[in-house]
C-alpha atoms as a PDB file:
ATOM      1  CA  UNK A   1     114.110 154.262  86.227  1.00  0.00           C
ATOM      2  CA  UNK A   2     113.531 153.610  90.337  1.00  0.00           C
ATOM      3  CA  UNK A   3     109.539 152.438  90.392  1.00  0.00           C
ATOM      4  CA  UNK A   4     107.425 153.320  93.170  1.00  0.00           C
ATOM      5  CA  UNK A   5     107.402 150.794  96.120  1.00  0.00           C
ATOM      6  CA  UNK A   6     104.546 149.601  97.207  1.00  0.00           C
ATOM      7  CA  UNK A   7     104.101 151.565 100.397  1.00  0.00           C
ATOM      8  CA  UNK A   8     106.169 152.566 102.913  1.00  0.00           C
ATOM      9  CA  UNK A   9     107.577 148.917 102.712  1.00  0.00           C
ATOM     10  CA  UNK A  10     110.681 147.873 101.179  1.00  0.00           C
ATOM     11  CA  UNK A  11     109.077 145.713  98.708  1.00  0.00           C
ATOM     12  CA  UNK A  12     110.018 148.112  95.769  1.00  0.00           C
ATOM     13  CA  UNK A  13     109.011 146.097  92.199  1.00  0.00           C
ATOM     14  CA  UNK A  14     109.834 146.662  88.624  1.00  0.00           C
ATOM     15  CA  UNK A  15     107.298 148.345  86.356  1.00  0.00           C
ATOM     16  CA  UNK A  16     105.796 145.171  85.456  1.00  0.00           C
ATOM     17  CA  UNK A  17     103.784 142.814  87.483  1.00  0.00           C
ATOM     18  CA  UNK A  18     102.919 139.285  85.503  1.00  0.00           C
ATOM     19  CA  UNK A  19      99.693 137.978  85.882  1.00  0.00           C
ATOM     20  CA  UNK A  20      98.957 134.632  86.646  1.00  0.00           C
ATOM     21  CA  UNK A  21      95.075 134.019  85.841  1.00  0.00           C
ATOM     22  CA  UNK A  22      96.466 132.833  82.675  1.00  0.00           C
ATOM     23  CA  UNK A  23      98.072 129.601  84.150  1.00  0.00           C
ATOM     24  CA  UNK A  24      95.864 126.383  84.010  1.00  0.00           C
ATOM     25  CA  UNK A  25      93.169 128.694  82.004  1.00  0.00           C
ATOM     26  CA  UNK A  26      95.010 129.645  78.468  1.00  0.00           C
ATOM     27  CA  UNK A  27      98.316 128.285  79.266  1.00  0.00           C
ATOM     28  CA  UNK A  28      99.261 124.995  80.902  1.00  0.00           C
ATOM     29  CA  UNK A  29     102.262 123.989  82.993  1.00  0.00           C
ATOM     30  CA  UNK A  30     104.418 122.732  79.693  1.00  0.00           C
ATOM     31  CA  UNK A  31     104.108 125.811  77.826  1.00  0.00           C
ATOM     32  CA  UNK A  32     104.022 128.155  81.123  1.00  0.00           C
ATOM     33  CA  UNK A  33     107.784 127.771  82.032  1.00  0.00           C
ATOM     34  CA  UNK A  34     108.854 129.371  79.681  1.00  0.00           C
ATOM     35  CA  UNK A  35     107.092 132.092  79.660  1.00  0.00           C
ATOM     36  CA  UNK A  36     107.662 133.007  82.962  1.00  0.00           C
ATOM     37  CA  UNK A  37     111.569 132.000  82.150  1.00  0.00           C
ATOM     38  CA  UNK A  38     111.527 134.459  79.767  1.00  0.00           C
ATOM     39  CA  UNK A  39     109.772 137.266  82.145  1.00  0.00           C
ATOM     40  CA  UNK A  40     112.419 136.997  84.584  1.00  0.00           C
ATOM     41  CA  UNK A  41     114.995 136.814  82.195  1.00  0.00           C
ATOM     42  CA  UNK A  42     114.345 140.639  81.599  1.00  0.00           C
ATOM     43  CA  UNK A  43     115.029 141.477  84.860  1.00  0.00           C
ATOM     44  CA  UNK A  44     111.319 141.272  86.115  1.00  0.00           C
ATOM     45  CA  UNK A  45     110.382 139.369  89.472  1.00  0.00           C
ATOM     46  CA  UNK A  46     106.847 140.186  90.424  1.00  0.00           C
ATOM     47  CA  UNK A  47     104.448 137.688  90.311  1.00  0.00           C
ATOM     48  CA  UNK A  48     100.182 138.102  90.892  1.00  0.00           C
ATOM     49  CA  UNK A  49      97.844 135.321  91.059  1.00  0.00           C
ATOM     50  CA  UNK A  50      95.106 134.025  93.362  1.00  0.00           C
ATOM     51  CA  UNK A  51      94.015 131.175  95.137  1.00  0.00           C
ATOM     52  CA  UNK A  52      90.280 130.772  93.321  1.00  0.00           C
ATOM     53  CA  UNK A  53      92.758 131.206  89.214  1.00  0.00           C
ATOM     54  CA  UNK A  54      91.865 127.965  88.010  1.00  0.00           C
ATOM     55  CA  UNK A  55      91.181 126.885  91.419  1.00  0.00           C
ATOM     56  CA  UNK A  56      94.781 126.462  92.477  1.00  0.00           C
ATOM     57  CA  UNK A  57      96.509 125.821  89.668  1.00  0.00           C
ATOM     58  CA  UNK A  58      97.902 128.632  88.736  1.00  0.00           C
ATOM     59  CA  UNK A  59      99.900 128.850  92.241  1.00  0.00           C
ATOM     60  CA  UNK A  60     100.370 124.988  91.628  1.00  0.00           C
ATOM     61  CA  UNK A  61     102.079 126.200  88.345  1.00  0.00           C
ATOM     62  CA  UNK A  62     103.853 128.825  89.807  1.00  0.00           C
ATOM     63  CA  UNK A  63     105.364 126.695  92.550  1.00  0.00           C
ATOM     64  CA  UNK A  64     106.332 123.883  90.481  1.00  0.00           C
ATOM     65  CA  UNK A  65     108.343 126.398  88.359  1.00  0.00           C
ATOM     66  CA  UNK A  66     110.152 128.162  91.653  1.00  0.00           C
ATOM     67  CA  UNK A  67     110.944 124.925  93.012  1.00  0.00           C
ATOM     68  CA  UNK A  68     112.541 123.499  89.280  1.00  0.00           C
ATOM     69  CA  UNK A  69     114.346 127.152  89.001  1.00  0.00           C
ATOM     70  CA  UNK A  70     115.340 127.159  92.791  1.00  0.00           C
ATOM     71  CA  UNK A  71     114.661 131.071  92.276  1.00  0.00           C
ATOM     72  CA  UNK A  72     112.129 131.736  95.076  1.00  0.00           C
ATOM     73  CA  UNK A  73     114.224 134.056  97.134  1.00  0.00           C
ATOM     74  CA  UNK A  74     114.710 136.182  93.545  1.00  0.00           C
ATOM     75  CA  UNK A  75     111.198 136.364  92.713  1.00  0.00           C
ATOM     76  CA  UNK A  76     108.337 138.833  94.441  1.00  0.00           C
ATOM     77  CA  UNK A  77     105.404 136.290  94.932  1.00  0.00           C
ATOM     78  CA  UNK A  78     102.075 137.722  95.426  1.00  0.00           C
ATOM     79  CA  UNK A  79      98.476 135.898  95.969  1.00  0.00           C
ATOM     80  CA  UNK A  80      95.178 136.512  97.203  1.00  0.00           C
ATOM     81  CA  UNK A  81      92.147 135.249  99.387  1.00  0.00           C
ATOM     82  CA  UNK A  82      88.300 136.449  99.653  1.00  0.00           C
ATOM     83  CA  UNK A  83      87.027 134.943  96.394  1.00  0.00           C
ATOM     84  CA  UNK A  84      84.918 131.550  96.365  1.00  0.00           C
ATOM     85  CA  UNK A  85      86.994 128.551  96.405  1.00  0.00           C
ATOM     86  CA  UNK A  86      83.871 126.534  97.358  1.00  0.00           C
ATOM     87  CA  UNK A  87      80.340 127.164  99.533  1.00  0.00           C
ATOM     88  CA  UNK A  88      82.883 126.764 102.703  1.00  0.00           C
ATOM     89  CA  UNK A  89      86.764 128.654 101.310  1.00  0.00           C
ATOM     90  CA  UNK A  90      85.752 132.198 100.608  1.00  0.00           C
ATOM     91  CA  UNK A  91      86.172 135.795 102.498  1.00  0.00           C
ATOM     92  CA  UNK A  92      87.689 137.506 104.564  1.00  0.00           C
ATOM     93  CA  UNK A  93      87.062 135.930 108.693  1.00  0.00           C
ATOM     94  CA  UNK A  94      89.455 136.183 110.910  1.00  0.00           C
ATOM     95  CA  UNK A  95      89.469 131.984 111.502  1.00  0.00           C
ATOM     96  CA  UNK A  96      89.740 131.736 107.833  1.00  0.00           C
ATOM     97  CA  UNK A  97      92.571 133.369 106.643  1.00  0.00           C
ATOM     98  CA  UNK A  98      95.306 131.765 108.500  1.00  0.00           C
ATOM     99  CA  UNK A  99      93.775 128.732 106.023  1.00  0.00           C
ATOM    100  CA  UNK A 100      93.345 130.079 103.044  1.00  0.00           C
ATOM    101  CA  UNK A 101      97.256 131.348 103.736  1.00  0.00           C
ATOM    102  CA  UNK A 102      98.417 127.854 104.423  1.00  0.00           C
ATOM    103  CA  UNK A 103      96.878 126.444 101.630  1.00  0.00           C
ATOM    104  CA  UNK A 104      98.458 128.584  99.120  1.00  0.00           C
ATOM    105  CA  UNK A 105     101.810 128.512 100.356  1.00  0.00           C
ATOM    106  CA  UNK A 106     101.274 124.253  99.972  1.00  0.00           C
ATOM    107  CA  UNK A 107     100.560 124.820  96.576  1.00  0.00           C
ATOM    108  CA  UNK A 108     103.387 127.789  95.761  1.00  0.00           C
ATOM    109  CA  UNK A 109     105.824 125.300  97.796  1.00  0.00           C
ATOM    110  CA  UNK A 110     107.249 128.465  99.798  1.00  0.00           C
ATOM    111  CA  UNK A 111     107.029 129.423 103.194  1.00  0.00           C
ATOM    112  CA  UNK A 112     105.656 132.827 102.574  1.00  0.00           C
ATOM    113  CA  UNK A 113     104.580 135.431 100.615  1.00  0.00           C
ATOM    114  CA  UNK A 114     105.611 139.373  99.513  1.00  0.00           C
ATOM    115  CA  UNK A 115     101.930 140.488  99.264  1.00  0.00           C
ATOM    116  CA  UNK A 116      98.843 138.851 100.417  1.00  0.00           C
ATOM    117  CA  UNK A 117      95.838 140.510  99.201  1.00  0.00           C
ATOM    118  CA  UNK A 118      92.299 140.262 100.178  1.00  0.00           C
ATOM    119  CA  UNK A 119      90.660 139.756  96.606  1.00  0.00           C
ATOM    120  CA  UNK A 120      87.439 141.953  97.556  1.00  0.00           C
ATOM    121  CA  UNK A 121      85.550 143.160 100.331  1.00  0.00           C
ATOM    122  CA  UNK A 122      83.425 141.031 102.253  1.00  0.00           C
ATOM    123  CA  UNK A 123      80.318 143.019 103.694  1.00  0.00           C
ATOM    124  CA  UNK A 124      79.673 139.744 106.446  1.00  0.00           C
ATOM    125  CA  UNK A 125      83.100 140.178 107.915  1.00  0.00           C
ATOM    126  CA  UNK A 126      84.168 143.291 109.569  1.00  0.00           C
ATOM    127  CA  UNK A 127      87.544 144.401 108.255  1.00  0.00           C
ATOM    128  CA  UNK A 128      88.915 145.004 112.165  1.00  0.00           C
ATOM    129  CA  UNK A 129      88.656 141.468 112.184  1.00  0.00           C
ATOM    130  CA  UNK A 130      90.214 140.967 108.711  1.00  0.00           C
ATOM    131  CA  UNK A 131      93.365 143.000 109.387  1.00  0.00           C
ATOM    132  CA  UNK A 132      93.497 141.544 112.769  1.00  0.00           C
ATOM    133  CA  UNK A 133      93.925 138.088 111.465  1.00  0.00           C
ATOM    134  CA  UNK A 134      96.326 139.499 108.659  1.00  0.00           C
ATOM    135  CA  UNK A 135      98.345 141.489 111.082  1.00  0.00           C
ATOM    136  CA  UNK A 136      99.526 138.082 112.961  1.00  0.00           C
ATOM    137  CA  UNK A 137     100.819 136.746 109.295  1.00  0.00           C
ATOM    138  CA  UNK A 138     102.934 139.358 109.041  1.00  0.00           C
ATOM    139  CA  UNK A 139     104.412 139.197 112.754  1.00  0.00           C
ATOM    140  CA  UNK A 140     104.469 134.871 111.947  1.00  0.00           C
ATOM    141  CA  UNK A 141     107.003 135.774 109.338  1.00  0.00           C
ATOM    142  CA  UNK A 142     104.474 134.198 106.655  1.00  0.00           C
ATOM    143  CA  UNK A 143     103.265 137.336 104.444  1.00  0.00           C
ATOM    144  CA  UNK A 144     105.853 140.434 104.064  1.00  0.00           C
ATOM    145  CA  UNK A 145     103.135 142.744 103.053  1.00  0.00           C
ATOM    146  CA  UNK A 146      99.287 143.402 102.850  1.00  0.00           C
ATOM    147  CA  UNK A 147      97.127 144.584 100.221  1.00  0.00           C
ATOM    148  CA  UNK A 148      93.455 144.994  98.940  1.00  0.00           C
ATOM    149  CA  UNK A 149      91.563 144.786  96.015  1.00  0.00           C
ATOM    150  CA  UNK A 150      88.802 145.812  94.409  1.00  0.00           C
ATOM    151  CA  UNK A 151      88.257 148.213  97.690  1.00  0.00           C
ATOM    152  CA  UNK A 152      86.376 151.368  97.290  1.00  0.00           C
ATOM    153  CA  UNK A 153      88.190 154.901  98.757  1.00  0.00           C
ATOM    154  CA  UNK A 154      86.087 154.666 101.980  1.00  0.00           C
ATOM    155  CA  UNK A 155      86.635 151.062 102.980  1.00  0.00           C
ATOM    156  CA  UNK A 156      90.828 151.981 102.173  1.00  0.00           C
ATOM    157  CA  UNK A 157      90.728 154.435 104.752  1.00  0.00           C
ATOM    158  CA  UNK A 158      88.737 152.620 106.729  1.00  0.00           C
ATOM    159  CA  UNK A 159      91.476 149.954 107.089  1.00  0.00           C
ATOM    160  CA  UNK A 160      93.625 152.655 107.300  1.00  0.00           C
ATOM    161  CA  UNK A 161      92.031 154.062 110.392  1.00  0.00           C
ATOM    162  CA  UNK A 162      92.097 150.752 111.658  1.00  0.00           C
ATOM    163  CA  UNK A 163      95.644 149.935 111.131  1.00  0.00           C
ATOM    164  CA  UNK A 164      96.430 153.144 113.332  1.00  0.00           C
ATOM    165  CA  UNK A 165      93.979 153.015 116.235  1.00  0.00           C
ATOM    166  CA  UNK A 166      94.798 148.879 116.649  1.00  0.00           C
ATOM    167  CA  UNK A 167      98.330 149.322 115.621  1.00  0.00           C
ATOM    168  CA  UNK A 168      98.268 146.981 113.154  1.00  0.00           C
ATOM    169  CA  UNK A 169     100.111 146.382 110.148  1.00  0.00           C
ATOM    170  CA  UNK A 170      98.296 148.234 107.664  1.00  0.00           C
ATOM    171  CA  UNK A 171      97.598 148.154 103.477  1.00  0.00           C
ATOM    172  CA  UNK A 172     100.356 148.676 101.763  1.00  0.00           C
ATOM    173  CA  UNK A 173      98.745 148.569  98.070  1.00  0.00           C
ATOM    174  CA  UNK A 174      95.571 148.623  96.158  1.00  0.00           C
ATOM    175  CA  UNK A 175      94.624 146.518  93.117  1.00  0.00           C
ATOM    176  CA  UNK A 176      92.142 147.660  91.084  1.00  0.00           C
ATOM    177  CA  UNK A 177      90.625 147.209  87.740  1.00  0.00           C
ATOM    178  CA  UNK A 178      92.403 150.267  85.434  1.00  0.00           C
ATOM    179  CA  UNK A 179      92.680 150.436  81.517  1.00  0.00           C
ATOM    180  CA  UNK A 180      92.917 153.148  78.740  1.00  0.00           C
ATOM    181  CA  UNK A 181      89.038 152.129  78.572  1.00  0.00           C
ATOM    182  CA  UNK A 182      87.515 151.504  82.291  1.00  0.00           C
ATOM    183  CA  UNK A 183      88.770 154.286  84.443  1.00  0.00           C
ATOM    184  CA  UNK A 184      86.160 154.959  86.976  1.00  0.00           C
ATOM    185  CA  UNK A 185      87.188 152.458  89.416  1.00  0.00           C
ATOM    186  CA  UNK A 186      90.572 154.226  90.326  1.00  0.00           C
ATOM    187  CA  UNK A 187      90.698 157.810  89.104  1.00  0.00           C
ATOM    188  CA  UNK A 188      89.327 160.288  91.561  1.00  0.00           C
ATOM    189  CA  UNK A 189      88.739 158.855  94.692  1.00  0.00           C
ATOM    190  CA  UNK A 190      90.717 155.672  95.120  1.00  0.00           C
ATOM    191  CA  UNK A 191      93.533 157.405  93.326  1.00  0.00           C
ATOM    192  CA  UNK A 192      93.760 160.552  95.621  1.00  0.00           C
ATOM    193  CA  UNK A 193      93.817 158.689  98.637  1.00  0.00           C
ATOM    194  CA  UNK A 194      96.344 156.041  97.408  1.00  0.00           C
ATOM    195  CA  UNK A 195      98.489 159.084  96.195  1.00  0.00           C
ATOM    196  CA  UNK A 196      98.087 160.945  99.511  1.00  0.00           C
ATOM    197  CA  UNK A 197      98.815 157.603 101.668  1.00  0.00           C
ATOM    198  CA  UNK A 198     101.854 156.054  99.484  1.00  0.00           C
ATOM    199  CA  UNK A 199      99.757 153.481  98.561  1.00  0.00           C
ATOM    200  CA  UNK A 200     101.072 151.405  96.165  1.00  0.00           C
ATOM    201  CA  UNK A 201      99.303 150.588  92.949  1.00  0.00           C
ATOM    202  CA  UNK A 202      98.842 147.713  90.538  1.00  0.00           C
ATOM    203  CA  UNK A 203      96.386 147.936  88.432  1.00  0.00           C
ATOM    204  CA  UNK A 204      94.703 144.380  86.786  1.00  0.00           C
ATOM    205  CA  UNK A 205      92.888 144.465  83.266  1.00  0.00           C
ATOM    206  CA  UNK A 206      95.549 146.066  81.943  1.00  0.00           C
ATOM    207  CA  UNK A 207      95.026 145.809  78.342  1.00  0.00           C
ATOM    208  CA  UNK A 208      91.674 145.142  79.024  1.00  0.00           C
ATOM    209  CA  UNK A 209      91.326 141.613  78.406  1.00  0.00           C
ATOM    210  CA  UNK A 210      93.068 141.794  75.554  1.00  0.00           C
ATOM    211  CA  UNK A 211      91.052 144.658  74.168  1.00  0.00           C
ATOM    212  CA  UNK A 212      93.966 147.045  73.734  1.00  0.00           C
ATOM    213  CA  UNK A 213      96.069 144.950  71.791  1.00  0.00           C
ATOM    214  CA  UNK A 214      94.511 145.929  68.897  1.00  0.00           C
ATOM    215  CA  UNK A 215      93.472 142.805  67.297  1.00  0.00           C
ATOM    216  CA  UNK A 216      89.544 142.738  68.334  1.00  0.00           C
ATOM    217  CA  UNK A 217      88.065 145.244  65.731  1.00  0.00           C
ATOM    218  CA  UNK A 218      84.848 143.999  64.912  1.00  0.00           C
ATOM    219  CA  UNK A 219      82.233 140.886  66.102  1.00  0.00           C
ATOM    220  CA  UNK A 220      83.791 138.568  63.759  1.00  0.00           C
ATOM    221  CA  UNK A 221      87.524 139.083  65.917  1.00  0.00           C
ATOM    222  CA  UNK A 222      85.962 137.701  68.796  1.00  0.00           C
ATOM    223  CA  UNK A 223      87.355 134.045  68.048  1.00  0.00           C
ATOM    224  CA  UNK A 224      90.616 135.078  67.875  1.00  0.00           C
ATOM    225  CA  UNK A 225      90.533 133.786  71.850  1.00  0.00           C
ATOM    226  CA  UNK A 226      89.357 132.221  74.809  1.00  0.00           C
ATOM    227  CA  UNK A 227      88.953 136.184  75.660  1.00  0.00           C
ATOM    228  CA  UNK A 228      87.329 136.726  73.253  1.00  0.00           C
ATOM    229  CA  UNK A 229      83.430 136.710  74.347  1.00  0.00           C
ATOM    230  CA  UNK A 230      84.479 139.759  76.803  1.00  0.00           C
ATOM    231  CA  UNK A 231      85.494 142.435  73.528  1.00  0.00           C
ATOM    232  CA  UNK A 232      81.898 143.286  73.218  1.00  0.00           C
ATOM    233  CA  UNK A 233      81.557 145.577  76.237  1.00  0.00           C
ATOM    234  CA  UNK A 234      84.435 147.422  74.665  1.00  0.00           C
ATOM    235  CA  UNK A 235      84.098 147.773  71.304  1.00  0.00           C
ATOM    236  CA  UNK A 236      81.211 150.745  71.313  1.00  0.00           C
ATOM    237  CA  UNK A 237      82.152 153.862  70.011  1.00  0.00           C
ATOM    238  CA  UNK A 238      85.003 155.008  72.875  1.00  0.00           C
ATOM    239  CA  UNK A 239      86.188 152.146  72.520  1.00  0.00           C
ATOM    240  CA  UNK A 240      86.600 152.889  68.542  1.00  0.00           C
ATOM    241  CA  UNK A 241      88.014 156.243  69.618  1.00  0.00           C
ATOM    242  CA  UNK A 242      91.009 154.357  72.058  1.00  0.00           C
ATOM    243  CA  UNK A 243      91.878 151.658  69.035  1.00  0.00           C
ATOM    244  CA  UNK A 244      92.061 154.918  66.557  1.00  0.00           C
ATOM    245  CA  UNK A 245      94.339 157.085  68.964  1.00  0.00           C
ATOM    246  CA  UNK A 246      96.475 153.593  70.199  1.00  0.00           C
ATOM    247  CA  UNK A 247      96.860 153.524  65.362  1.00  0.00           C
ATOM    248  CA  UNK A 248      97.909 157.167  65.214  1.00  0.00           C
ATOM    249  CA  UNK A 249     100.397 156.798  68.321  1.00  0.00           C
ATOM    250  CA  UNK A 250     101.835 153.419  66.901  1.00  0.00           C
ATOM    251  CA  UNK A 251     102.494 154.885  63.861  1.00  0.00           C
ATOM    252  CA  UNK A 252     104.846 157.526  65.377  1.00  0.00           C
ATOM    253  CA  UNK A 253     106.579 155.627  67.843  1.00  0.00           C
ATOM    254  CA  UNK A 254     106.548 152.229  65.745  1.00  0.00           C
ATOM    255  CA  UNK A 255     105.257 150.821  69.065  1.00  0.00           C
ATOM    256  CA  UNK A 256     102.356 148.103  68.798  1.00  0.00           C
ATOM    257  CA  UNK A 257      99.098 149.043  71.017  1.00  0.00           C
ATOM    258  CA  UNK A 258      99.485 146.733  74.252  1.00  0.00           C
ATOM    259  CA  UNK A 259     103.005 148.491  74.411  1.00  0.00           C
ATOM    260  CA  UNK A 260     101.815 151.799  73.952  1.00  0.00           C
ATOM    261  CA  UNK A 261      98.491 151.035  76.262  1.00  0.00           C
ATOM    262  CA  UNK A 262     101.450 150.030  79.136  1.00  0.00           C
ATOM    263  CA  UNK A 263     103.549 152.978  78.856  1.00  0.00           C
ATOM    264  CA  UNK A 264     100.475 155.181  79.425  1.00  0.00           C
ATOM    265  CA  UNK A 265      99.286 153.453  82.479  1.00  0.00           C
ATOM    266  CA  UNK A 266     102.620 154.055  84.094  1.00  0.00           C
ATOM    267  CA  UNK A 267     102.391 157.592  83.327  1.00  0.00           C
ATOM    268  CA  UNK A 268      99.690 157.902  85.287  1.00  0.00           C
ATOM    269  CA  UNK A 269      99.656 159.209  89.193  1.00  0.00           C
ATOM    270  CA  UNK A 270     100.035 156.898  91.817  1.00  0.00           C
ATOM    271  CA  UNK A 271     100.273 153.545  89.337  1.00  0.00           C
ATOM    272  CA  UNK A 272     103.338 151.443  91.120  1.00  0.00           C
ATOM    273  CA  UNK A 273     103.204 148.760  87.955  1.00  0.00           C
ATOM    274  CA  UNK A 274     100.691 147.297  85.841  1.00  0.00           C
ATOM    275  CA  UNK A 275      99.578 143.519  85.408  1.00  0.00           C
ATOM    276  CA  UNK A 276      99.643 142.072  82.286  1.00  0.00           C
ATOM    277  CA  UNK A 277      99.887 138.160  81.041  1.00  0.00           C
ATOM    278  CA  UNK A 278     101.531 137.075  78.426  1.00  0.00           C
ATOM    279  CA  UNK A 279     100.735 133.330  76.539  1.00  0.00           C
ATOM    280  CA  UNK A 280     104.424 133.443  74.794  1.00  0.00           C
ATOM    281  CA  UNK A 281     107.727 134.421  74.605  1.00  0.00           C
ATOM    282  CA  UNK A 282     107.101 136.728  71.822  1.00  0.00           C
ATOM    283  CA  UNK A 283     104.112 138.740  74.008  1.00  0.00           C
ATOM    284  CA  UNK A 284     106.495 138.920  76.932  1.00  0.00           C
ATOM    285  CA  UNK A 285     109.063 140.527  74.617  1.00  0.00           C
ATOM    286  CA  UNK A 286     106.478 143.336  73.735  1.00  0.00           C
ATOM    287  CA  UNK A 287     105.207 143.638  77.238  1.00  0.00           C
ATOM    288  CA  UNK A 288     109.251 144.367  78.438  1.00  0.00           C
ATOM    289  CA  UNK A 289     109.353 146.787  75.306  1.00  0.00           C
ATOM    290  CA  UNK A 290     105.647 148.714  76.284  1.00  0.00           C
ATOM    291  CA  UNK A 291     107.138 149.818  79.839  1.00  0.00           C
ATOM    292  CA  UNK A 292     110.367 150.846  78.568  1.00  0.00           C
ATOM    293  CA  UNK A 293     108.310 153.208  76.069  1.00  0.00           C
ATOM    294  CA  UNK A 294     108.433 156.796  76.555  1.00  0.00           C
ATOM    295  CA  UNK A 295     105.445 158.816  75.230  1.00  0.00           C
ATOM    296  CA  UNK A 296     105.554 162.338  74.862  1.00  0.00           C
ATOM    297  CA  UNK A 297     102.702 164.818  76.561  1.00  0.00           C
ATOM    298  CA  UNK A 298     100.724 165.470  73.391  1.00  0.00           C
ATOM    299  CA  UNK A 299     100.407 161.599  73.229  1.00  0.00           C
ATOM    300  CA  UNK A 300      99.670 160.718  76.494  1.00  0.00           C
ATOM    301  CA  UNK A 301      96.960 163.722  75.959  1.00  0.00           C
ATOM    302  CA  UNK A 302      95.516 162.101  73.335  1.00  0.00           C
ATOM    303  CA  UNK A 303      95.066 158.715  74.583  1.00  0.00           C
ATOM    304  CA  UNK A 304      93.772 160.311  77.675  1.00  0.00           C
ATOM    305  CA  UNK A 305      91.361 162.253  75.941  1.00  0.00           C
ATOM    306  CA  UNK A 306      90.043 158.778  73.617  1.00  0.00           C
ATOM    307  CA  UNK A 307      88.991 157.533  76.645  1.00  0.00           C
ATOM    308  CA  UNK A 308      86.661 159.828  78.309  1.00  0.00           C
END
């Protein structure tokens, strides 16, 4: 079915965005081709990752693969700046982000990028100047679109405001964190005004860490993975509650609980696509299969409900 673009821009997506902290953290360059052969080879082109993932090498990866695959004109290709690279690369001044810009695109081997996000605010830059420096990408030809993350409802419409009084290209989408589990950060507030706006969304800890696959259900599943030290913030009892509703769901669709935890997030208002990373073929197979899934209201209720 059409997906909401992000924005008023033209930069419409699939209901899938991949995400790329995984590459040169869990998965290397030899097994990371083809995974990312195997995303695109269900009809999926978006692309998230950040300069500071693995400090570069994830858009290292990333660009090695475009150039072998000669695919970068198929593929949406978004990045980010703001977060520490080192005491001197990090936030959001004007004089740095023509930089931080260049350097990615050396390491992604393209000439520009579909989104450029800032990663998170930064409280010693003010975001006139931000947007300012952002707004000449776009007109260079280097970034196609803008976007946030991690940026609270009053700084959004802050930039908003901005965009409109300086006439300046202005946020086309907002990235924040979003699960079945951790909700505060984008219902209410952020999601009225992204709704309101046509503010595209794509929301990152999708599964939450890994959470929502199912497989962490006690202390001794926390070795399962590198991920693993993060499950104890979310195994308390709501978290108990989600994993029992994601069993009873699974067991009427057939549907495993990373698919299931997908299709609900892209029921929900305003959500453009969720990110999600996948370590294999065979979890990129289930994550095509989770935003195909359909769930019916008295099971999106119910997986609502687990996690209030």
């Amino acid at each position: 079915m059409p997906r909401r673009p992000l924005g008023r821009s033209e930069l419409v997506i699939e209901s899938l965005v991949f995400g790329g902290n995984v590459f040169g953290w869990t998965l290397e360059e030899d097994k990371a081709f083809a995974v990312l052969d195997a995303y695109v080879d269900h009809g999926f082109t978006a692309i998230d990752t950040a300069n500071t993932y693995g400090k570069g090498k994830s858009e290292t990866i990333i660009g090695k693969w475009m150039k072998a695959r000669g695919n970068r004109d198929s593929i949406h290709l978004f990045t980010k700046l703001g977060s520490e690279m080192s005491p001197t690369d990090k936030g959001l001044a004007g004089s740095y982000v023509p930089q931080a810009l260049e350097a990615s695109l050396k390491r992604l081997q393209t000439e520009y990028v579909d989104l450029y996000q800032c990663h998170k605010p930064d409280p010693e830059t003010p975001l006139e100047e931000t947007m300012e420096a952002l707004d000449r990408l776009v007109r260079e030809g280097r970034v196609r679109v803008i976007g946030a993350s991690n940026f609270p409802a009053d700084l959004i419409q802050k930039g908003l405001d901005i965009a409109v009084t300086k006439t300046l290209t202005r946020f086309e989408s907002e990235q924040p964190e979003y699960n079945l589990y951790s909700r505060e950060r984008y219902e209410g507030a952020v999601q009225k005004i992204c709704v309101e706006n046509d503010i595209g969304v794509i929301c990152y800890f999708s599964l939450a860490a890994g959470f929502l696959t199912g497989k962490y259900r006690s202390e001794a599943d926390f070795g399962k993975s590198a991920r693993g030290a993060r499950m104890g913030r979310y195994l308390d009892a709501k978290g108990k509650k989600i994993l029992a509703a994601l069993d009873q769901v699974a067991e009427e669709t057939g549907a495993q609980p990373a698919e299931i935890s997908l299709a609900w997030l892209i029921a929900q208002p305003g959500i453009t696509a969720p990110i999600a990373s996948a370590t294999s073929v065979e979890q990129v197979e289930s994550l095509a299969r989770g935003v195909s899934l359909e769930l019916s209201d008295a099971q999106l209720k119910l997986l609502t409900d687990a996690g209030k």
